[in-house]
N, C-alpha and C. Protein backbone atom coordinates (compact mmCIF):
# COMPACT_ATOMS: atom_id res chain seq x y z
N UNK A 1 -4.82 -20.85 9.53
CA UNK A 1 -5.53 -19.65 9.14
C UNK A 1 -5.89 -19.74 7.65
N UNK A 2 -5.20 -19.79 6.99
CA UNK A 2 -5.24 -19.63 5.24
C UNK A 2 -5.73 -18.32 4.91
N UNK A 3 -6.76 -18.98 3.56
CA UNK A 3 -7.17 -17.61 2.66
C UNK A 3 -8.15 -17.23 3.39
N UNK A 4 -8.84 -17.51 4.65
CA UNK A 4 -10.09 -17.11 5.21
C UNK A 4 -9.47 -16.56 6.39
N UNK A 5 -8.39 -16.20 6.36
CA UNK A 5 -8.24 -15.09 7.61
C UNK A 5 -8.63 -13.66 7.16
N UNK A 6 -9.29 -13.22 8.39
CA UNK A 6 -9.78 -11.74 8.02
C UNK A 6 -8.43 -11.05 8.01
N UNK A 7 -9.37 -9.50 7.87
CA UNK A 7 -8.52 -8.44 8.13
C UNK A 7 -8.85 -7.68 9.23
N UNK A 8 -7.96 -7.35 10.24
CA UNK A 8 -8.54 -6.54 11.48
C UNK A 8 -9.46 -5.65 11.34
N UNK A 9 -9.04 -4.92 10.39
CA UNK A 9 -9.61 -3.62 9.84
C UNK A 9 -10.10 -4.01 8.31
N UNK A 10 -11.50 -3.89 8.34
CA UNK A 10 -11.72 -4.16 6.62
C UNK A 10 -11.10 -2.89 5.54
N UNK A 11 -10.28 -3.43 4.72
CA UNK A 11 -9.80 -2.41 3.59
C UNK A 11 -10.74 -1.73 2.94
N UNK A 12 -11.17 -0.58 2.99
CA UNK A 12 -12.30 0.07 2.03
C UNK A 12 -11.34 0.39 0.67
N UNK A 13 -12.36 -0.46 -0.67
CA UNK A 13 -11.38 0.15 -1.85
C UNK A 13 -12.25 1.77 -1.99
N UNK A 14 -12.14 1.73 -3.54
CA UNK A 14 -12.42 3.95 -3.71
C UNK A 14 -13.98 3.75 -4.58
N UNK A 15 -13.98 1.69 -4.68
CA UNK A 15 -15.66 1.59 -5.39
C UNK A 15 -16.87 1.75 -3.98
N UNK A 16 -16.72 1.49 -3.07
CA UNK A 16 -17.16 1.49 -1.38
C UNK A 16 -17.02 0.04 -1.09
N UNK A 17 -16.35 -0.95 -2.51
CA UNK A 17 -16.43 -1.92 -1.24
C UNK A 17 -15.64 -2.41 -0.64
N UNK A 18 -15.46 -3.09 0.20
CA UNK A 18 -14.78 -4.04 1.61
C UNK A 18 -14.04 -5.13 1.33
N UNK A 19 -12.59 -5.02 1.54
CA UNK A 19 -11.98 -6.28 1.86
C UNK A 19 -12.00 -6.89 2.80
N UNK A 20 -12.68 -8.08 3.48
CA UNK A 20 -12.94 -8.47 4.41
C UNK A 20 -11.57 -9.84 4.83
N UNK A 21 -11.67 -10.44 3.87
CA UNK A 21 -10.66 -11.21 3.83
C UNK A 21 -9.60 -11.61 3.12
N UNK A 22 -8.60 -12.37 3.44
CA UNK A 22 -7.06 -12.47 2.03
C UNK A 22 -7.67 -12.98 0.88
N UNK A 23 -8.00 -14.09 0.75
CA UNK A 23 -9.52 -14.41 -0.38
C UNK A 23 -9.78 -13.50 -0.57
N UNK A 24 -10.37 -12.20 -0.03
CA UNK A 24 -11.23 -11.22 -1.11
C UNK A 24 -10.06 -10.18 -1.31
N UNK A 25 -9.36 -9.91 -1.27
CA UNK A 25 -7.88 -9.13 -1.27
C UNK A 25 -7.30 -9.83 -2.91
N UNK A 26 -6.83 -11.54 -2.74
CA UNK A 26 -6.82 -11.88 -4.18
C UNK A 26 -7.46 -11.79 -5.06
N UNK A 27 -8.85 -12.05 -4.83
CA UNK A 27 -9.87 -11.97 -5.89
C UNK A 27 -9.33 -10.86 -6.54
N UNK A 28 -9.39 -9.50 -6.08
CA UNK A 28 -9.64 -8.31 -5.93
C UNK A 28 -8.46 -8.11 -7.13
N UNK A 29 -7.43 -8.55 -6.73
CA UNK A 29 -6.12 -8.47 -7.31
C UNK A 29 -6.05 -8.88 -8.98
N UNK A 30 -6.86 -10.09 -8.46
CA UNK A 30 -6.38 -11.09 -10.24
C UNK A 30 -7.36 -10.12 -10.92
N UNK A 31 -8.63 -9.36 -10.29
CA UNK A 31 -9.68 -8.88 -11.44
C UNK A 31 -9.32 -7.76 -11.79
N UNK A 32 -7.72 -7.32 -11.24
CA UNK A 32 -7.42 -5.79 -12.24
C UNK A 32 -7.19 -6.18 -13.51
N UNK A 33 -7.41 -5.14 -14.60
CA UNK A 33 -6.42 -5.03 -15.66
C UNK A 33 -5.17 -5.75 -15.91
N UNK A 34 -5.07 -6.26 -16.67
CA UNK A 34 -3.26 -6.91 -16.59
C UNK A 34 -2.32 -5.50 -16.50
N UNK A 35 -2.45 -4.51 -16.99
CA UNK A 35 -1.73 -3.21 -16.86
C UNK A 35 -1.39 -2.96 -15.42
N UNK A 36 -2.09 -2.78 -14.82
CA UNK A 36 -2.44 -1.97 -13.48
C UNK A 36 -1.87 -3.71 -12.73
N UNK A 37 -2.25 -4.49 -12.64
CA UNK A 37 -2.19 -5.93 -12.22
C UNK A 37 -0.13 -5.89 -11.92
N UNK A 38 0.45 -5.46 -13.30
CA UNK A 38 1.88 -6.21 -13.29
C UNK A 38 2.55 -5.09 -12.73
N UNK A 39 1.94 -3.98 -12.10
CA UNK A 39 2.90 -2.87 -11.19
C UNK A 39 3.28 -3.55 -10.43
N UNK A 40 4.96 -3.02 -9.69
CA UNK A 40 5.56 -3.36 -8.61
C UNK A 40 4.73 -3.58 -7.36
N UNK A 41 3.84 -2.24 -7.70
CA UNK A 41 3.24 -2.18 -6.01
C UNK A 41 2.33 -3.45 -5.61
N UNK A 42 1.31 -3.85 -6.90
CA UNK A 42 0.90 -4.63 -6.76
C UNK A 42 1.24 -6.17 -6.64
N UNK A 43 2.02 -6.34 -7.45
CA UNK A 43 3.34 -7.56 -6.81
C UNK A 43 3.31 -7.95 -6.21
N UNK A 44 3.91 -6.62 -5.15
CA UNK A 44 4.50 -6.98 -3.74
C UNK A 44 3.20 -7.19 -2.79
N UNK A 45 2.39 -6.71 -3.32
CA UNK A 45 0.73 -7.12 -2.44
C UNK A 45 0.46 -8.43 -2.15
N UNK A 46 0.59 -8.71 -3.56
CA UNK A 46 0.10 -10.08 -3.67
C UNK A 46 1.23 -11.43 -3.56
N UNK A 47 2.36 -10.68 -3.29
CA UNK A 47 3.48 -11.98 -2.46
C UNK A 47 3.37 -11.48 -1.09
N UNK A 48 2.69 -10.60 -0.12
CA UNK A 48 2.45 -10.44 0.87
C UNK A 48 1.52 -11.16 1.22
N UNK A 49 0.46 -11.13 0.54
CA UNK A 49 -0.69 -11.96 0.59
C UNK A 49 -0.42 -13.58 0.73
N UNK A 50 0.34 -14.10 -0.08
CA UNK A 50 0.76 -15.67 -0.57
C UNK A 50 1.06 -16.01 1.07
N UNK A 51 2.39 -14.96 1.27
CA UNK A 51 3.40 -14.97 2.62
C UNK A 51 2.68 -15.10 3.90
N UNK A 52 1.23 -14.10 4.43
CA UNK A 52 0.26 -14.60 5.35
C UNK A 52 -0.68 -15.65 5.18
N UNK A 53 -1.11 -15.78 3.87
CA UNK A 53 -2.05 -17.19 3.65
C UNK A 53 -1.51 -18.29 3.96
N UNK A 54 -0.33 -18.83 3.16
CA UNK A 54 0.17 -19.94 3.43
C UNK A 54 1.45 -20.65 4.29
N UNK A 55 1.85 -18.95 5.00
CA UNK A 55 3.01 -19.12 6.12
C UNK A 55 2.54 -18.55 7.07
N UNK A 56 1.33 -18.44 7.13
CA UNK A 56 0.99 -17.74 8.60
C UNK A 56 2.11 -17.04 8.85
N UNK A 57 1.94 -15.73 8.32
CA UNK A 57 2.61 -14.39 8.74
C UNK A 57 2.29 -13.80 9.29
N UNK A 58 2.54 -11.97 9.89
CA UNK A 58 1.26 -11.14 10.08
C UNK A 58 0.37 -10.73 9.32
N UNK A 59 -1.14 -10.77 9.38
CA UNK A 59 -1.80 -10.22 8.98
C UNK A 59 -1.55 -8.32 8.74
N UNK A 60 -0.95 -7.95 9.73
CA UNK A 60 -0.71 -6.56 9.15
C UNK A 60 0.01 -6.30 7.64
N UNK A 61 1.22 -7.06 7.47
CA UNK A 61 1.49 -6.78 6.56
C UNK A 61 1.25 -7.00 5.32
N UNK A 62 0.28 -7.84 5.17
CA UNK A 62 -0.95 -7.99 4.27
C UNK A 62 -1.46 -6.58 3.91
N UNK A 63 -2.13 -6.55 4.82
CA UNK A 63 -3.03 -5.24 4.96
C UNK A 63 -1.94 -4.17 4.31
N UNK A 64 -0.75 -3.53 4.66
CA UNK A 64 -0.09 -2.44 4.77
C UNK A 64 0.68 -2.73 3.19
N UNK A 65 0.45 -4.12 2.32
CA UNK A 65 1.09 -4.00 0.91
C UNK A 65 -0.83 -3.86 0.62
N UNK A 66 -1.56 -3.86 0.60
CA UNK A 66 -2.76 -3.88 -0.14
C UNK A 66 -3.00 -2.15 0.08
N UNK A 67 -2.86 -1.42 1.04
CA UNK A 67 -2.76 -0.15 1.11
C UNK A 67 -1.63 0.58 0.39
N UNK A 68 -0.50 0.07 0.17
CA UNK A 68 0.16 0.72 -0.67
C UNK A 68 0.16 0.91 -1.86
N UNK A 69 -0.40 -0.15 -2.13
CA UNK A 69 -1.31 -0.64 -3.54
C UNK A 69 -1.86 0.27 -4.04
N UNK A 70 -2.99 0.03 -2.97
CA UNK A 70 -4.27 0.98 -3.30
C UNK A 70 -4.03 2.47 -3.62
N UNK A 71 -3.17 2.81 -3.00
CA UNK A 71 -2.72 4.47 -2.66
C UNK A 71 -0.96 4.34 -3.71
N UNK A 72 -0.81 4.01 -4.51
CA UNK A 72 0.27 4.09 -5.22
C UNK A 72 0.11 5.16 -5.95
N UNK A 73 -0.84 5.61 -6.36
CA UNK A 73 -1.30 6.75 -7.73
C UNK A 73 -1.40 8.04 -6.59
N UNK A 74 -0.99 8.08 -5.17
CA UNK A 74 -1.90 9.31 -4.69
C UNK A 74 -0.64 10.37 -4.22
N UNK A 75 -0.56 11.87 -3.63
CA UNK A 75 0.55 12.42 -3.90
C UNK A 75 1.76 12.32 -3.19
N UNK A 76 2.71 12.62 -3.30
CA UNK A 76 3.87 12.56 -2.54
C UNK A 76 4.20 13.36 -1.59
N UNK A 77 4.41 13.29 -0.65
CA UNK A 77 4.54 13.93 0.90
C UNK A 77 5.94 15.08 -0.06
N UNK A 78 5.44 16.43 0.06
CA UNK A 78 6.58 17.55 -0.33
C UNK A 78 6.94 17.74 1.15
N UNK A 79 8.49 17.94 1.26
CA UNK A 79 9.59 18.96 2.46
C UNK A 79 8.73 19.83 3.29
N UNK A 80 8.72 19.86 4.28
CA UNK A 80 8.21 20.81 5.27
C UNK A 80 9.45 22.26 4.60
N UNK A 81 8.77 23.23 4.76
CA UNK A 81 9.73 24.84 4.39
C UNK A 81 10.77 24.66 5.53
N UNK A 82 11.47 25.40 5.36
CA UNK A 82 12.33 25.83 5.95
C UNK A 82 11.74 26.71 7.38
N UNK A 83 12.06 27.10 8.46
CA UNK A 83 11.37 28.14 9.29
C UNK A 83 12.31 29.37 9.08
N UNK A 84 13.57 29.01 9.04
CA UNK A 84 14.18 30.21 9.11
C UNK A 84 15.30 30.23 8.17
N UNK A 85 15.32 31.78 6.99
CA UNK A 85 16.30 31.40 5.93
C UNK A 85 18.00 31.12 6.57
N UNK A 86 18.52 31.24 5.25
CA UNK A 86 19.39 30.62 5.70
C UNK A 86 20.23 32.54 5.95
N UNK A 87 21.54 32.39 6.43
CA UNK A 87 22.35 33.62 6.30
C UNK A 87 22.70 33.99 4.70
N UNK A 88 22.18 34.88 4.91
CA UNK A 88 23.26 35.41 3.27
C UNK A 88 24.08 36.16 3.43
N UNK A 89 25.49 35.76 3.16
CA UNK A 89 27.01 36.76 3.51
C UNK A 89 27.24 37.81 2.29
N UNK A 90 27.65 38.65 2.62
CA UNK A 90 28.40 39.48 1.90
C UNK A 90 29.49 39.57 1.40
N UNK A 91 30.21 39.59 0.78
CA UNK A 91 31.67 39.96 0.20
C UNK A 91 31.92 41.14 0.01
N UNK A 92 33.35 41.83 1.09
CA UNK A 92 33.80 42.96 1.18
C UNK A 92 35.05 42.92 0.70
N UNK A 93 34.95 43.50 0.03
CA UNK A 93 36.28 43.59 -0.80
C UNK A 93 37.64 45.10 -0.24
């Protein structure tokens, strides 16, 4: 397979364009910022990437570190409420 295996699903980045393949996934990678480039999230993208190119891994999990990537800056899932409070006791003295 190598660097020319697709992606099932092409990655849309937030410019409109398309990751079509692990090749365009690295490209993509080395042309950030060195800032943005040496985040964890991105890291782990791009040793996901190494891990399907040259060990024939799954392709999903390619895909699913380049999405985490992508979506690292976006918000954090808050607690569903409560439905029902809790008891509040009294003290009888």
């Amino acid at each position: 397979m190598g660097w020319s295996a697709r992606f099932f699903d092409p990655i849309n980045l937030p410019s409109g364009r398309k990751l079509l393949t692990l090749r365009d996934a690295a490209t993509y990678i080395t042309e950030l910022p060195k800032a943005e480039h040496d985040a964890p999230e991105w890291q782990a993208a791009m040793e996901t990437l190494l891990l399907v190119a040259e060990r024939d891994g799954p392709e999903m999990m390619a895909r699913i570190g380049m999405l985490r990537a992508l979506n690292r800056h976006g918000t954090k899932a808050t607690p569903a409420p409560r439905r029902k409070r809790a008891k509040a006791y009294r003290v009888v003295q």
